[in-house]
Each structure stands twice: as C-alpha cells, then as structure tokens.
PDB file of N, CA and C in Angstrom:
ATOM      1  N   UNK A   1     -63.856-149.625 -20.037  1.00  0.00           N
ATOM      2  CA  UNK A   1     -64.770-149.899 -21.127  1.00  0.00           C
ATOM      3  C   UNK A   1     -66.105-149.184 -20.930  1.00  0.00           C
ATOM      4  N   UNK A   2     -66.652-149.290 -19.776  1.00  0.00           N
ATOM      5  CA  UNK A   2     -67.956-148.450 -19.428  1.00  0.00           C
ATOM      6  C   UNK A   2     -67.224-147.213 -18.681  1.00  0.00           C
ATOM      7  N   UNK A   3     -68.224-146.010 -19.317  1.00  0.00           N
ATOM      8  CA  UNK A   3     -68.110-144.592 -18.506  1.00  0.00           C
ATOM      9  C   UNK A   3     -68.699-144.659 -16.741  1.00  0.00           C
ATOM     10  N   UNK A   4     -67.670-143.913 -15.914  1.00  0.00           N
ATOM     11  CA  UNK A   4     -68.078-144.323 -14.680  1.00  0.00           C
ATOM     12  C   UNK A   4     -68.476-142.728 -14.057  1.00  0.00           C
ATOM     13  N   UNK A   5     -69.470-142.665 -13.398  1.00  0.00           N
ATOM     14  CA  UNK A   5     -70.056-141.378 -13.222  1.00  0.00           C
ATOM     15  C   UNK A   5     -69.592-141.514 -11.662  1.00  0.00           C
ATOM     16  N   UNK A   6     -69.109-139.999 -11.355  1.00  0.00           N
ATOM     17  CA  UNK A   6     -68.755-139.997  -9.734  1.00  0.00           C
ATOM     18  C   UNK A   6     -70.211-139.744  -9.367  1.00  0.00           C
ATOM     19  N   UNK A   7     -70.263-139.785  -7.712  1.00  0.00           N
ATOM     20  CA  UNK A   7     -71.724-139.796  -7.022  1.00  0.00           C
ATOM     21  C   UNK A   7     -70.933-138.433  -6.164  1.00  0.00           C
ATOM     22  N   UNK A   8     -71.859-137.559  -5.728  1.00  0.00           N
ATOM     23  CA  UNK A   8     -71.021-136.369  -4.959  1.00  0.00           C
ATOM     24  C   UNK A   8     -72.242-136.442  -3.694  1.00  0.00           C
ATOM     25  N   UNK A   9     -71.880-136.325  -2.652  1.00  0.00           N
ATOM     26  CA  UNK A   9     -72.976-136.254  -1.314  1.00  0.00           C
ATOM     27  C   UNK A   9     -74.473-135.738  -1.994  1.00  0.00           C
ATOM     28  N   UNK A  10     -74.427-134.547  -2.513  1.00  0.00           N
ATOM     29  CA  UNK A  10     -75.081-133.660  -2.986  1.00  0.00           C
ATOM     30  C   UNK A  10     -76.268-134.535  -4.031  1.00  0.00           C
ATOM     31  N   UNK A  11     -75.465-135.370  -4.085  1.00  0.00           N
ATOM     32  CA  UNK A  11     -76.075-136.357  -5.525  1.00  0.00           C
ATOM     33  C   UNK A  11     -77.344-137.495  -4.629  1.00  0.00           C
ATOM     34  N   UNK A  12     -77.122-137.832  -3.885  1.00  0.00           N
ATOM     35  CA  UNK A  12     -77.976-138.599  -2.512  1.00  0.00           C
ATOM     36  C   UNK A  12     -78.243-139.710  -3.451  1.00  0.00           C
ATOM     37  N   UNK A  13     -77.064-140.474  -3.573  1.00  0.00           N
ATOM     38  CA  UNK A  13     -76.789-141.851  -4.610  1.00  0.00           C
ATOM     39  C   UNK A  13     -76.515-142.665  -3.536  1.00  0.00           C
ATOM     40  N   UNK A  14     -77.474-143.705  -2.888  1.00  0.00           N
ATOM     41  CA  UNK A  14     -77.923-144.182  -2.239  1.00  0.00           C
ATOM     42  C   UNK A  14     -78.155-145.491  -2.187  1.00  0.00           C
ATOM     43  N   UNK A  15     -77.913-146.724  -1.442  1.00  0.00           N
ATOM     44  CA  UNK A  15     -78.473-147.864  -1.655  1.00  0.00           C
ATOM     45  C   UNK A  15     -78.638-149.255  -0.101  1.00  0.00           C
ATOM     46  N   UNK A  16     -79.263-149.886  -0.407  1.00  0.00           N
ATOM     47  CA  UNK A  16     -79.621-151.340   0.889  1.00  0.00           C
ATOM     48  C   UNK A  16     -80.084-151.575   0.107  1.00  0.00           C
ATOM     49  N   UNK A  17     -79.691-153.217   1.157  1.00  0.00           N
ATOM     50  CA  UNK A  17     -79.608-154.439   0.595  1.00  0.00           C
ATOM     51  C   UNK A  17     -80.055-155.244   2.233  1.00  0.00           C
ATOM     52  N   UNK A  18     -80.355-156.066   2.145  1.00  0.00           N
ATOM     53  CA  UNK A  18     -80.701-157.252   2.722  1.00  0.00           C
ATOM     54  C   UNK A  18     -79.910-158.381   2.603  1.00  0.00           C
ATOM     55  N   UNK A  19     -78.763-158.963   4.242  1.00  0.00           N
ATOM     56  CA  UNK A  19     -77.838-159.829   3.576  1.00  0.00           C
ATOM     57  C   UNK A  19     -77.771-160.617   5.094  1.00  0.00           C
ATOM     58  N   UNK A  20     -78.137-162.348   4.748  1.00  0.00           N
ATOM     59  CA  UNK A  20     -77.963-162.550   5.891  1.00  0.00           C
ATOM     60  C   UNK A  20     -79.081-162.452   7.143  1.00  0.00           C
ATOM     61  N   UNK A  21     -80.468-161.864   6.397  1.00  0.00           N
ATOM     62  CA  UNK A  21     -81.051-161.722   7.660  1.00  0.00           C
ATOM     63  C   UNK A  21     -80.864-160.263   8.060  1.00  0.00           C
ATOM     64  N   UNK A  22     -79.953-159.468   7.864  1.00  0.00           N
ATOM     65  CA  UNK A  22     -79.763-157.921   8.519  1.00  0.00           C
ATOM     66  C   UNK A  22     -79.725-157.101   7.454  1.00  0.00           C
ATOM     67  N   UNK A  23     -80.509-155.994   7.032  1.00  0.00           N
ATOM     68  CA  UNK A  23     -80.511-154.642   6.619  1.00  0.00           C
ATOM     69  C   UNK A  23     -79.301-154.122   7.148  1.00  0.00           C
ATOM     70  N   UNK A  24     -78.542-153.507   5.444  1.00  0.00           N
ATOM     71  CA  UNK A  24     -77.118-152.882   5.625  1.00  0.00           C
ATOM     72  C   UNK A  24     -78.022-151.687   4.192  1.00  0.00           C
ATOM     73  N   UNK A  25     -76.656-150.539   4.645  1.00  0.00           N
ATOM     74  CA  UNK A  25     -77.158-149.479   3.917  1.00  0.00           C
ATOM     75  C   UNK A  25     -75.858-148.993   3.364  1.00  0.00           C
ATOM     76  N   UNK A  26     -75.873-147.442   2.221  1.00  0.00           N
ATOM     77  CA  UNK A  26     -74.224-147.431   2.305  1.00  0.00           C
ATOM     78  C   UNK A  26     -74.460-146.046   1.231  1.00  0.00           C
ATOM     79  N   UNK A  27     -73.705-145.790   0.578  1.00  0.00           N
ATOM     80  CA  UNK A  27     -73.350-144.489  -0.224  1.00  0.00           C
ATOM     81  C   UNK A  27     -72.507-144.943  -1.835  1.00  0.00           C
ATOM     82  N   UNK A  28     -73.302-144.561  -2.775  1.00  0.00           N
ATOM     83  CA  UNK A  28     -72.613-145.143  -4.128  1.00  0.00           C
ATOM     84  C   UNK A  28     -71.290-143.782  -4.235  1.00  0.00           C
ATOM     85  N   UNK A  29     -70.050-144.584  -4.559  1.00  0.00           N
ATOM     86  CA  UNK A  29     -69.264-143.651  -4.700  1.00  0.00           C
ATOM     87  C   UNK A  29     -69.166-143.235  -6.445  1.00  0.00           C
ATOM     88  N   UNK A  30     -69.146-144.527  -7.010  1.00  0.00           N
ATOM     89  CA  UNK A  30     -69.715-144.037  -8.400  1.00  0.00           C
ATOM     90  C   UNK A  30     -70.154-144.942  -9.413  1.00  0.00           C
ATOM     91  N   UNK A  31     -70.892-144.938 -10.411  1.00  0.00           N
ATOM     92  CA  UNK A  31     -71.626-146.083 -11.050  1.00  0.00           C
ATOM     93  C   UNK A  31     -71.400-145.678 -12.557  1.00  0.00           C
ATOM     94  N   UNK A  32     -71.697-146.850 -13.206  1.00  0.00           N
ATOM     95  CA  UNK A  32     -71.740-147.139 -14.456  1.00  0.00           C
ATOM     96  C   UNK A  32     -72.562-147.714 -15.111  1.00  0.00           C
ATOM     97  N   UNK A  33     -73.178-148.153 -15.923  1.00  0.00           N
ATOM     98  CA  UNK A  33     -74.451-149.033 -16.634  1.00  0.00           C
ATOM     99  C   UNK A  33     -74.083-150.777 -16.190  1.00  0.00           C
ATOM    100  N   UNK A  34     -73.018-150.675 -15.881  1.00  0.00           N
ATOM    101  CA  UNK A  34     -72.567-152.238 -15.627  1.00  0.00           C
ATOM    102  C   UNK A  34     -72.596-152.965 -13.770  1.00  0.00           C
ATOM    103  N   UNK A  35     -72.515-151.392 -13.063  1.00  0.00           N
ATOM    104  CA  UNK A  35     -72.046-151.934 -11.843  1.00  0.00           C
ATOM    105  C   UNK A  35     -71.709-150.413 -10.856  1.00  0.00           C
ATOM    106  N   UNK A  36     -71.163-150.880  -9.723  1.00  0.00           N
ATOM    107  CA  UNK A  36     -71.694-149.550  -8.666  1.00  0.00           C
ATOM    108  C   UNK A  36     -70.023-149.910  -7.823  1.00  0.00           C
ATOM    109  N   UNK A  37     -69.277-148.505  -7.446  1.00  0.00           N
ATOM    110  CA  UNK A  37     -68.676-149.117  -6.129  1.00  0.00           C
ATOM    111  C   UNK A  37     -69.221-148.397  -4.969  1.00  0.00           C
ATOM    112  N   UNK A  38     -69.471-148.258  -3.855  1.00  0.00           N
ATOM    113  CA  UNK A  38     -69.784-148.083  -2.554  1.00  0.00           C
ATOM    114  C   UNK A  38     -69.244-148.462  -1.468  1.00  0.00           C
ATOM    115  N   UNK A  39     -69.652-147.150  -0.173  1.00  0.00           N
ATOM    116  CA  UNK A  39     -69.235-148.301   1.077  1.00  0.00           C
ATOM    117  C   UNK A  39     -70.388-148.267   1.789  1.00  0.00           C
ATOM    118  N   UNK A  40     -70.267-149.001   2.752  1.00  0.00           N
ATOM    119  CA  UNK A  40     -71.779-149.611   3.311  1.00  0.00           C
ATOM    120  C   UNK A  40     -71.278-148.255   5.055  1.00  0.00           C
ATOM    121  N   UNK A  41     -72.724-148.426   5.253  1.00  0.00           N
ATOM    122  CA  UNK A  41     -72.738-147.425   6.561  1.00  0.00           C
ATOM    123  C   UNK A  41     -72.366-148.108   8.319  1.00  0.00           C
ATOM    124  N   UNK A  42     -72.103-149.397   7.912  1.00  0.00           N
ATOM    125  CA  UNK A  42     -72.060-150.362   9.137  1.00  0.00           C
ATOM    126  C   UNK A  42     -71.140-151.562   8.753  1.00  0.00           C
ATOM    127  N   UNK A  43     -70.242-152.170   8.986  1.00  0.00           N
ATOM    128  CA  UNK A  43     -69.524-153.152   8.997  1.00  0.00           C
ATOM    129  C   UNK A  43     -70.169-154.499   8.528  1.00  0.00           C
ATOM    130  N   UNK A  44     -69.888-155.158   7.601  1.00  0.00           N
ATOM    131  CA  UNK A  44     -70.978-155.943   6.904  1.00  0.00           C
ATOM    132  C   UNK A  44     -69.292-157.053   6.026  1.00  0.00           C
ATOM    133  N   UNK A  45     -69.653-158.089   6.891  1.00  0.00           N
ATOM    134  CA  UNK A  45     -68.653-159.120   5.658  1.00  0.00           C
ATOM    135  C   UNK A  45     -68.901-159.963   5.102  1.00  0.00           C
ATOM    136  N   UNK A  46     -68.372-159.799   4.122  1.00  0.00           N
ATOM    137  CA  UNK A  46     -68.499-160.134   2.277  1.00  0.00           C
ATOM    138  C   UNK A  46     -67.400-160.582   1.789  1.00  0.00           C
ATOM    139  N   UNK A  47     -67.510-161.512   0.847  1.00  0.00           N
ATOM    140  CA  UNK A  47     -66.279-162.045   0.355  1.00  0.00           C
ATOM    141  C   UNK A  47     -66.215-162.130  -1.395  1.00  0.00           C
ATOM    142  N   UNK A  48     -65.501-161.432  -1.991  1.00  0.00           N
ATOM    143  CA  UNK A  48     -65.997-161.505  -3.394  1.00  0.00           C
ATOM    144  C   UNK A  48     -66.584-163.077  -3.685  1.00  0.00           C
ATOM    145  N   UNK A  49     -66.932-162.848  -5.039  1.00  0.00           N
ATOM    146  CA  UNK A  49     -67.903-163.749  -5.229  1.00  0.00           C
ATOM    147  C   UNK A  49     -69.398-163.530  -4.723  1.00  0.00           C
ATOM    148  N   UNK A  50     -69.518-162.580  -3.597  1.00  0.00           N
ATOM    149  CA  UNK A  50     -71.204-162.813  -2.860  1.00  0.00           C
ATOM    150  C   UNK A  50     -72.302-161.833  -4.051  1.00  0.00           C
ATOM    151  N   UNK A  51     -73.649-162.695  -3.856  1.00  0.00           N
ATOM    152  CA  UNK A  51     -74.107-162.488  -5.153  1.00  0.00           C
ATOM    153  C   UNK A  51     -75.498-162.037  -4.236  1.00  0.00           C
ATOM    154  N   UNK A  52     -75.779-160.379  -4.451  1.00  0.00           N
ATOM    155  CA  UNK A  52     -76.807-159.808  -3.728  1.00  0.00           C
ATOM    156  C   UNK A  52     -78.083-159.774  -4.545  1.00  0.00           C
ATOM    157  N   UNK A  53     -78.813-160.191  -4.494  1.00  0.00           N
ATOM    158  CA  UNK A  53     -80.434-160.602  -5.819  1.00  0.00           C
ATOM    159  C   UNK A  53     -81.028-159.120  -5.766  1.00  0.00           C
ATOM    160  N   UNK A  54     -81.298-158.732  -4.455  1.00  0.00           N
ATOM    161  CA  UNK A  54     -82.279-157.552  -4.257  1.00  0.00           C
ATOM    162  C   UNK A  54     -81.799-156.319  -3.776  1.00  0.00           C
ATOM    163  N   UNK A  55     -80.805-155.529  -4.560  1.00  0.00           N
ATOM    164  CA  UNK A  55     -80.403-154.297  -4.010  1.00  0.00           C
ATOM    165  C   UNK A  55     -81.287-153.021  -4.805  1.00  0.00           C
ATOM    166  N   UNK A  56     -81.465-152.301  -3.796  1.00  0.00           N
ATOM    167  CA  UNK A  56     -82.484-151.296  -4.340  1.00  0.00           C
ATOM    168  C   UNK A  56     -81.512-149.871  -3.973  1.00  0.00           C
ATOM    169  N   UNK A  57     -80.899-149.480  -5.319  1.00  0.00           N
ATOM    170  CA  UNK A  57     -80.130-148.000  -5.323  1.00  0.00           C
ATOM    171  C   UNK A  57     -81.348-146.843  -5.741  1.00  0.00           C
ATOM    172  N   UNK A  58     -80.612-145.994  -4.321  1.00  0.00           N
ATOM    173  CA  UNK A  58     -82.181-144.111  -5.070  1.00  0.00           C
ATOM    174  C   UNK A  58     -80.626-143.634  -5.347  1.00  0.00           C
ATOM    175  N   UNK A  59     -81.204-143.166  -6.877  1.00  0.00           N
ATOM    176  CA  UNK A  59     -80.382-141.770  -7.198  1.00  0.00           C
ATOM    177  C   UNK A  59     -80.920-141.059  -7.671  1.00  0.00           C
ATOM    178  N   UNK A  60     -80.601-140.027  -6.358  1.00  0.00           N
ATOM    179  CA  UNK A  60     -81.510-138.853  -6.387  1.00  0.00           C
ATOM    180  C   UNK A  60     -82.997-139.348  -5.734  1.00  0.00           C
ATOM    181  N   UNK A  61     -84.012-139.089  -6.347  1.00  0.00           N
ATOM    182  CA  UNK A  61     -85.591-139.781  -6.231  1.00  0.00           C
ATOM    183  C   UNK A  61     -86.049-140.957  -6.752  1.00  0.00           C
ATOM    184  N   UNK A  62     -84.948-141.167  -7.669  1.00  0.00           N
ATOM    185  CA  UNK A  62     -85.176-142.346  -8.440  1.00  0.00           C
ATOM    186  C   UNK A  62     -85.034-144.049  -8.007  1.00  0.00           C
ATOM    187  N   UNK A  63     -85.472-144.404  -7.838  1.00  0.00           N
ATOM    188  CA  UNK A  63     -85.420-146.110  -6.625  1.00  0.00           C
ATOM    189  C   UNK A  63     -85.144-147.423  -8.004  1.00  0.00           C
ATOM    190  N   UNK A  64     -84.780-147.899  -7.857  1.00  0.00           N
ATOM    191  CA  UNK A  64     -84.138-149.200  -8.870  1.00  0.00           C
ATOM    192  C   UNK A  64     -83.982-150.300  -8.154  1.00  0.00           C
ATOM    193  N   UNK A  65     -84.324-151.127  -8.744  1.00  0.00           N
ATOM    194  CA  UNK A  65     -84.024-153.025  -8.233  1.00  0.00           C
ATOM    195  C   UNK A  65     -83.342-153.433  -8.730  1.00  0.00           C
ATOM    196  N   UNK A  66     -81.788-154.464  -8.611  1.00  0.00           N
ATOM    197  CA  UNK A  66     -80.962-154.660  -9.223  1.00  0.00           C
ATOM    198  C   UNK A  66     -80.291-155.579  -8.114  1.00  0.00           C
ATOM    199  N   UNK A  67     -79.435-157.101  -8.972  1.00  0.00           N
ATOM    200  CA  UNK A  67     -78.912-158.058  -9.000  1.00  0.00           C
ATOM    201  C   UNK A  67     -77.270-157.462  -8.625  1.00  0.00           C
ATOM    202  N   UNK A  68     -76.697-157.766  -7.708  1.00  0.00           N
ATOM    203  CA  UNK A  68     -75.475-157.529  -8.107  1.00  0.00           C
ATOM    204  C   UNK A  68     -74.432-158.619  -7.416  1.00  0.00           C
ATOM    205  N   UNK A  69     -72.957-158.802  -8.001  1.00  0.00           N
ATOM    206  CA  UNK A  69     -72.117-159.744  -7.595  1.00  0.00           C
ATOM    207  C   UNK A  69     -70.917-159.151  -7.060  1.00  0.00           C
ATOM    208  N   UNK A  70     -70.788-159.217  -5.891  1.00  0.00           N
ATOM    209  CA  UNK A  70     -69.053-158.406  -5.323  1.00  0.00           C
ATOM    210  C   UNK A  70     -68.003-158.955  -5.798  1.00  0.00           C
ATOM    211  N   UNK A  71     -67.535-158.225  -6.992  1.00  0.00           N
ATOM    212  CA  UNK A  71     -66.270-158.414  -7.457  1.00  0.00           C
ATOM    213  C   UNK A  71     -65.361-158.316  -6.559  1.00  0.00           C
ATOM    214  N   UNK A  72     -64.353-157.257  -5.892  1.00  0.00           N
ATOM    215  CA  UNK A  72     -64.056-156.954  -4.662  1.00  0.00           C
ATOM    216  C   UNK A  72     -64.141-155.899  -4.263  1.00  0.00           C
ATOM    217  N   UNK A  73     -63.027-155.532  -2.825  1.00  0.00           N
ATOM    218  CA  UNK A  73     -63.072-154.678  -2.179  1.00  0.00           C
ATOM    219  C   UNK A  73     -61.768-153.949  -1.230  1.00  0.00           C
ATOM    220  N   UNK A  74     -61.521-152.681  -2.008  1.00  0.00           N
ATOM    221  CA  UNK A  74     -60.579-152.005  -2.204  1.00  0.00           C
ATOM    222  C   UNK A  74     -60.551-151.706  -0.404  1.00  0.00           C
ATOM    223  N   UNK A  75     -59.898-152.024   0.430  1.00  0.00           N
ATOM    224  CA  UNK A  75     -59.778-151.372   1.926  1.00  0.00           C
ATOM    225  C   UNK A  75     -58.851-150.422   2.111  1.00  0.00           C
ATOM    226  N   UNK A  76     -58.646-149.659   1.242  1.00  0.00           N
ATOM    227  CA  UNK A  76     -57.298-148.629   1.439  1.00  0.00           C
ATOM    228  C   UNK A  76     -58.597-147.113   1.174  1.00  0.00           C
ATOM    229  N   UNK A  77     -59.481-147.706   0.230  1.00  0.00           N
ATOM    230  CA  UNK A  77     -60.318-146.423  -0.217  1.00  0.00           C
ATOM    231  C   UNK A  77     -61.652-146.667   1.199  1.00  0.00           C
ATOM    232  N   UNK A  78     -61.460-146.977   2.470  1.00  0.00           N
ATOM    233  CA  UNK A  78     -62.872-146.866   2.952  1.00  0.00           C
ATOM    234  C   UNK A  78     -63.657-147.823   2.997  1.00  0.00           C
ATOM    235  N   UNK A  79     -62.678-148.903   2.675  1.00  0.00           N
ATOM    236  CA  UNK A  79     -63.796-150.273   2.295  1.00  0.00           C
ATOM    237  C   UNK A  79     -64.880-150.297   0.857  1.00  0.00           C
ATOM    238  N   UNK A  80     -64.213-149.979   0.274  1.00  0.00           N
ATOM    239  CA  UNK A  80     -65.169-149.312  -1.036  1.00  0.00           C
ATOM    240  C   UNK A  80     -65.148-150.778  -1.464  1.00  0.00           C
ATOM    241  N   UNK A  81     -66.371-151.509  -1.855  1.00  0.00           N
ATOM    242  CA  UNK A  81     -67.195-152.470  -2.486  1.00  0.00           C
ATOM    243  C   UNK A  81     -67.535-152.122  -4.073  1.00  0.00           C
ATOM    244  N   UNK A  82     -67.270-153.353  -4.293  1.00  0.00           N
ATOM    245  CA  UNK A  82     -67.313-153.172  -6.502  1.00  0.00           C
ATOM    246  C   UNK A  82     -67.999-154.172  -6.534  1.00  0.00           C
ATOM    247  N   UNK A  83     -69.590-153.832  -6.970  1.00  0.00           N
ATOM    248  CA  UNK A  83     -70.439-154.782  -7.657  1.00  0.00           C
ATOM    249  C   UNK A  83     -70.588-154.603  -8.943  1.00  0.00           C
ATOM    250  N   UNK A  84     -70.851-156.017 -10.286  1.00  0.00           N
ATOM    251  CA  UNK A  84     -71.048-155.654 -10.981  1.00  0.00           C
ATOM    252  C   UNK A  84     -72.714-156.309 -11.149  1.00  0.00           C
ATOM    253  N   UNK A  85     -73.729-155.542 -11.490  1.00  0.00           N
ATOM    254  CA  UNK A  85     -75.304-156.079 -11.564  1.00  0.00           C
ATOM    255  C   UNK A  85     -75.006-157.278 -12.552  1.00  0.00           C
ATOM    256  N   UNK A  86     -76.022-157.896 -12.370  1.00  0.00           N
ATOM    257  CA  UNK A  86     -76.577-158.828 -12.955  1.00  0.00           C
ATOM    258  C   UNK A  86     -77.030-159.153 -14.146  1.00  0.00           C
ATOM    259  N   UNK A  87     -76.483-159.794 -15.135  1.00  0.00           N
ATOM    260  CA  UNK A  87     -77.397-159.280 -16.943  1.00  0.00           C
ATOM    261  C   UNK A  87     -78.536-159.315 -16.979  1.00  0.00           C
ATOM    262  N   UNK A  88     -79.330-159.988 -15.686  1.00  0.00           N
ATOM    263  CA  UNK A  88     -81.014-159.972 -15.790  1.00  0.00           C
ATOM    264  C   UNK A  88     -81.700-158.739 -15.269  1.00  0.00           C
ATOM    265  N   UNK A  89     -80.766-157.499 -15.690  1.00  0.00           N
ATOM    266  CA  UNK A  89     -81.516-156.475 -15.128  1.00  0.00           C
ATOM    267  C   UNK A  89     -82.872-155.997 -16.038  1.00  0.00           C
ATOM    268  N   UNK A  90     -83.596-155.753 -15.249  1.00  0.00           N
ATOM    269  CA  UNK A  90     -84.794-155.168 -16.208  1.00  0.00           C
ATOM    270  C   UNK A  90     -84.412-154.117 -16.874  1.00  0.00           C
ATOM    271  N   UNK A  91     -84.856-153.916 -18.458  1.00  0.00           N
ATOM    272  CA  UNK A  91     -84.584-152.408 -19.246  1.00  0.00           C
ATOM    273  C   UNK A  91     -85.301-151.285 -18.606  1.00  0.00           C
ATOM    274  N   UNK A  92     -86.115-151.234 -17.743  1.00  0.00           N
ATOM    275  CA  UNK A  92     -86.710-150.065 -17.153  1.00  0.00           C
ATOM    276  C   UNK A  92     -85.351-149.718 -16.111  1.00  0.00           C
ATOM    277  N   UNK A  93     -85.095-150.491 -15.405  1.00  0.00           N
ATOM    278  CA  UNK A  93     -84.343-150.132 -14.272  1.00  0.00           C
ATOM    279  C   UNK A  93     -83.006-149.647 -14.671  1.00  0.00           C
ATOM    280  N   UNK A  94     -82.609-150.287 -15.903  1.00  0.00           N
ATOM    281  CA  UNK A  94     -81.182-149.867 -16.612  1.00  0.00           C
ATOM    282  C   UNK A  94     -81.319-148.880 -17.210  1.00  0.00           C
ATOM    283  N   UNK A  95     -82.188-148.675 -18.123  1.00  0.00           N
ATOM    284  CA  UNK A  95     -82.593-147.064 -18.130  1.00  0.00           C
ATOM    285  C   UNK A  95     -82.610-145.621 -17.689  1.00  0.00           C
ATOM    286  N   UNK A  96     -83.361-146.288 -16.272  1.00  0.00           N
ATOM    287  CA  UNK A  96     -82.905-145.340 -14.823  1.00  0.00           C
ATOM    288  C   UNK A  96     -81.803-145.077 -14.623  1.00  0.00           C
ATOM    289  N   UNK A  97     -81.139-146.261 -14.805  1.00  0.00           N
ATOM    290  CA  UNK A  97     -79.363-145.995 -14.564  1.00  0.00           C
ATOM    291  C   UNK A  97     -78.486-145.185 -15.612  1.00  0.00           C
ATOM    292  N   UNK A  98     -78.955-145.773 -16.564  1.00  0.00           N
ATOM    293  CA  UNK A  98     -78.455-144.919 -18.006  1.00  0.00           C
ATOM    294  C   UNK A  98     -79.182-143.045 -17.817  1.00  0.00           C
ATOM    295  N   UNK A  99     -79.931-142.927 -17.335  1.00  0.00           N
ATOM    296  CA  UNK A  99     -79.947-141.693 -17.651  1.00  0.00           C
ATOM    297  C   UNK A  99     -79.576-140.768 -16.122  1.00  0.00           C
ATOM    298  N   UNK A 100     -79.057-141.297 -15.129  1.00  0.00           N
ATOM    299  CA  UNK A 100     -78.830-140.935 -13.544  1.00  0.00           C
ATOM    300  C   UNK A 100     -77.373-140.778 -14.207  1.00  0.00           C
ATOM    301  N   UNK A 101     -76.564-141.423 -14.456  1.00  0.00           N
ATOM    302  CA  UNK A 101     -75.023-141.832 -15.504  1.00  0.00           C
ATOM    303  C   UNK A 101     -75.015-140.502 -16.352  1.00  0.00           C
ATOM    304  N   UNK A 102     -75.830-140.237 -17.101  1.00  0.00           N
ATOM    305  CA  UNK A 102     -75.735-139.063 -18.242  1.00  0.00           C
ATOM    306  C   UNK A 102     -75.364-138.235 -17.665  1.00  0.00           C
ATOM    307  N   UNK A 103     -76.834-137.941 -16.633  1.00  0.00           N
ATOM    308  CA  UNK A 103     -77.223-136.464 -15.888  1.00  0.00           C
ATOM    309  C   UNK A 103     -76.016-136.563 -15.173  1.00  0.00           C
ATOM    310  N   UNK A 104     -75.687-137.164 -14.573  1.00  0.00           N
ATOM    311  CA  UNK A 104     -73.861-136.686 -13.272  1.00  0.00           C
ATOM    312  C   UNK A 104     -73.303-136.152 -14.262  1.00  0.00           C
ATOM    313  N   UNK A 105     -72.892-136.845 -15.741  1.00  0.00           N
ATOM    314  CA  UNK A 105     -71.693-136.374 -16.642  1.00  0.00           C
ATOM    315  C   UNK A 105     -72.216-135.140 -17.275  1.00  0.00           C
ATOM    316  N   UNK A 106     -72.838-134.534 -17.814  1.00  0.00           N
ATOM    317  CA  UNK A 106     -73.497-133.729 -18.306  1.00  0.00           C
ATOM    318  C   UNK A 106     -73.189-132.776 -17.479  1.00  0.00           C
ATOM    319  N   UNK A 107     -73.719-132.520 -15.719  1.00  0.00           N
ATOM    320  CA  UNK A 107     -73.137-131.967 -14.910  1.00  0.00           C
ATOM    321  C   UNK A 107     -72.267-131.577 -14.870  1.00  0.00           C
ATOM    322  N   UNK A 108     -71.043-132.363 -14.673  1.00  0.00           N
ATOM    323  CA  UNK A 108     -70.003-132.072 -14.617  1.00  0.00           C
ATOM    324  C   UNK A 108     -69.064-131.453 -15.509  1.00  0.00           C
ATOM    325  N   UNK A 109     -69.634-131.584 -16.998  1.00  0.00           N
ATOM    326  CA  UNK A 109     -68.944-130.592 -18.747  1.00  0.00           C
ATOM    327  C   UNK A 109     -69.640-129.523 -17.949  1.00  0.00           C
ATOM    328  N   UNK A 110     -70.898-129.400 -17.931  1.00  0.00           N
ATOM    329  CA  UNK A 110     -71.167-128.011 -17.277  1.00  0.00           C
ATOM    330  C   UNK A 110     -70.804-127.152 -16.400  1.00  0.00           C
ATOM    331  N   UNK A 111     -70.379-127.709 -15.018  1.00  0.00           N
ATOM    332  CA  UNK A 111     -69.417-127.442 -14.769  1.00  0.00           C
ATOM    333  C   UNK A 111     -67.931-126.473 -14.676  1.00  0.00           C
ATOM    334  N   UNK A 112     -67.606-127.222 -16.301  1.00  0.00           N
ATOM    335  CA  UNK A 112     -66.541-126.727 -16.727  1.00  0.00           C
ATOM    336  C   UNK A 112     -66.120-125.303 -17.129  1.00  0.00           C
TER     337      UNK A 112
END
C-alpha cells in the first residue's frame, strides 16, 4: 500500500535509539512514509510489539524524531527489524521522510 524506498550504503540512512538503558545503532534497509526496516549494529532483543518513543533516523544530513512499534523481525534477512512509526508523528518530520522517499525513487528512474 505505501511505496518503499531502498536505502543503498551510499545513501548513509541511518538510525539509534535508546532501549533499556543502552544506546543501539543500525542501518535503514528501506523506508516508507509509514515505517522503516533495519538491522541494528549490535545484538539488541526485542520482541514484536516493543514500542520505541525516541528514534532519531539521518538520511543523508537530514536527522528526524520518530515513534516507532516493532512489528517483527525477519532473521533469515540479517535480523532485519520492521517498525511501523507512530501516527503522532510530527508533519515536519514526515515531511523529511516524504521527501528522503521521493529523492531515493527519483534516483533510481534516473538511473534507468
């Protein structure tokens, strides 16, 4: 239903979170206006359902605050983690996201 934009190294789509008391960090593999999957850079357990308040994704230069809830987590891809944010995201920050989302796709017709 939502367009999902790949993240490529090159892209430095980025994010931590605070869980537990310990700073975890990780790599967006690709995002959408709704939600992000990733894997984290350090071993970190989570059980769907866990509901992260303060995750701050850079894509690219761009830094964002955002709510998110671990739907699950695919362990065949790398441990790849599926959050979907929070509906209380601020319109500035979704914005950010909406136009980080464009620019990958746009890229990539170009690309072509």
């Amino acid at each position: 239903k939502y367009v999902r934009a790949e993240c490529r190294p090159q892209d430095k789509a980025t994010f931590n979170v605070k869980y537990d008391g310990e700073y975890f960090a990780g790599s967006i593999v690709d995002i959408s206006a709704v939600g992000i999957a990733c894997t984290f850079d350090k071993s970190i357990q989570l059980k769907p359902g866990t509901d992260l308040n303060d995750m701050q994704l850079k894509l690219r230069a761009v830094l964002c605050r955002v709510g998110g809830k671990l739907i699950g987590i695919n362990r065949e891809t790398e441990d790849r983690h599926v959050f979907l944010f929070s509906s209380e995201i601020d319109p500035k920050e979704r914005h950010k996201i909406h136009t980080f989302v464009y620019d990958r796709l746009q890229e990539s017709i170009d690309a072509l």
